[in-house]
Protein backbone atom coordinates (compact mmCIF):
# COMPACT_ATOMS: atom_id res chain seq x y z
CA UNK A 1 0.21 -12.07 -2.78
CA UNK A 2 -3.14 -13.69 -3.08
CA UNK A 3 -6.35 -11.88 -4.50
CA UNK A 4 -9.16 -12.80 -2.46
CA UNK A 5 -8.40 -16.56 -2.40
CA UNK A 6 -11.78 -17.56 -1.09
CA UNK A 7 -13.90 -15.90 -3.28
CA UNK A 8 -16.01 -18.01 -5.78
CA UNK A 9 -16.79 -15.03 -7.89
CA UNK A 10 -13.35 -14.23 -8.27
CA UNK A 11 -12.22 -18.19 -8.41
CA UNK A 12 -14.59 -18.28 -11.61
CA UNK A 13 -13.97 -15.27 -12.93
CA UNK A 14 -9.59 -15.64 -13.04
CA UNK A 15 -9.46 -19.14 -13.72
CA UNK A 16 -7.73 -19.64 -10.47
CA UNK A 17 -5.01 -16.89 -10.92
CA UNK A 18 -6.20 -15.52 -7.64
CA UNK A 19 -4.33 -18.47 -5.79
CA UNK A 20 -0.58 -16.91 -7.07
CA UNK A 21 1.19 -18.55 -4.41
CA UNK A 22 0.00 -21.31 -5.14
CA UNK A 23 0.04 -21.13 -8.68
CA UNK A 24 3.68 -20.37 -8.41
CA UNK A 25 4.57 -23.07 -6.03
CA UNK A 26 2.22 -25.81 -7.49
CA UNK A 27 2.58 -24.75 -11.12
CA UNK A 28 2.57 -28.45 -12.45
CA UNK A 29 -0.78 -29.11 -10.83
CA UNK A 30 -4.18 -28.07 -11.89
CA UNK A 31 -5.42 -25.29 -10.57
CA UNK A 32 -8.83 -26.49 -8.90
CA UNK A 33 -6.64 -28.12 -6.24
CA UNK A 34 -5.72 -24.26 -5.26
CA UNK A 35 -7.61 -24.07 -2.56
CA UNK A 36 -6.33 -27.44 -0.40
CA UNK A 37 -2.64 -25.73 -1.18
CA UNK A 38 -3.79 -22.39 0.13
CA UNK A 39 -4.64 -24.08 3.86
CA UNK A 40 -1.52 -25.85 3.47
CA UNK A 41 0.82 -22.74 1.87
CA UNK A 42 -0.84 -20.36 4.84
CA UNK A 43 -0.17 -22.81 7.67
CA UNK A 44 2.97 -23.50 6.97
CA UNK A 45 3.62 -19.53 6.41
CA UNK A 46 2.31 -19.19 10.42
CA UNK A 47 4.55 -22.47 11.58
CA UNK A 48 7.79 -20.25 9.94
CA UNK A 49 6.89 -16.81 10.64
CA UNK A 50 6.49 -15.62 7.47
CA UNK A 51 4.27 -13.23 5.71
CA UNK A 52 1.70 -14.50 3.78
CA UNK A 53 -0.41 -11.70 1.97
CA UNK A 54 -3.66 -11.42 0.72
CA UNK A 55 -5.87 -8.51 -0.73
CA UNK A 56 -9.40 -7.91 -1.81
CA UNK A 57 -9.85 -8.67 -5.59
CA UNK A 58 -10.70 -4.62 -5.90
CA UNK A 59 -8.20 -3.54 -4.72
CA UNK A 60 -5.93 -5.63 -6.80
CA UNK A 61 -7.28 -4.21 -9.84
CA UNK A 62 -6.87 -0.93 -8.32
CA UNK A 63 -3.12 -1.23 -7.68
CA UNK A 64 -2.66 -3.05 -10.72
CA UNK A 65 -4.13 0.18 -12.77
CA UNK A 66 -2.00 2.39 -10.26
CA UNK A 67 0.90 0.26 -11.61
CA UNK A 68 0.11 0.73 -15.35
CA UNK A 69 -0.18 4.50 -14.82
CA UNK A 70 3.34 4.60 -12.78
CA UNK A 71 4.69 2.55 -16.15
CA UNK A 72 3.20 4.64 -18.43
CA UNK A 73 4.36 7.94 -17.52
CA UNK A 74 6.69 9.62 -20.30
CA UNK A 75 9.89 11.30 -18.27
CA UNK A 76 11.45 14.34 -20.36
CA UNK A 77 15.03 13.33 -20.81
């Protein structure tokens, strides 16, 4: 899942980690090409019928935090 791929904010603020797929898939190339693989990587997704996801960078953080609370619960055993 992306997080808010086309935002420059967000592009400047993450270094690029908002482009996972493409950080994933690309790994060995520098990240400011991102963007041309996104195009590509979400084409390609349509062409094969496949999901390709993207969220807002908000709510990201918010399911990220939702995550960390889910992890952090202490179950009496």
């Amino acid at each position: 899942m992306d997080y808010h791929p086309t935002n420059r904010f967000v592009n400047f603020l993450l270094g690029g980690f908002k482009a996972h797929a493409a950080h994933h898939l690309f790994h060995h190339i520098c990240h400011i090409h991102d963007m041309e693989f996104l195009k590509i990587i979400q084409l390609t997704a349509q062409e094969l019928n496949q999901l390709y996801q993207q969220t807002t960078f908000l709510k990201a953080i918010g399911a990220h935090f939702k995550y960390l609370k889910k992890r952090g619960m202490v179950q009496n055993i």
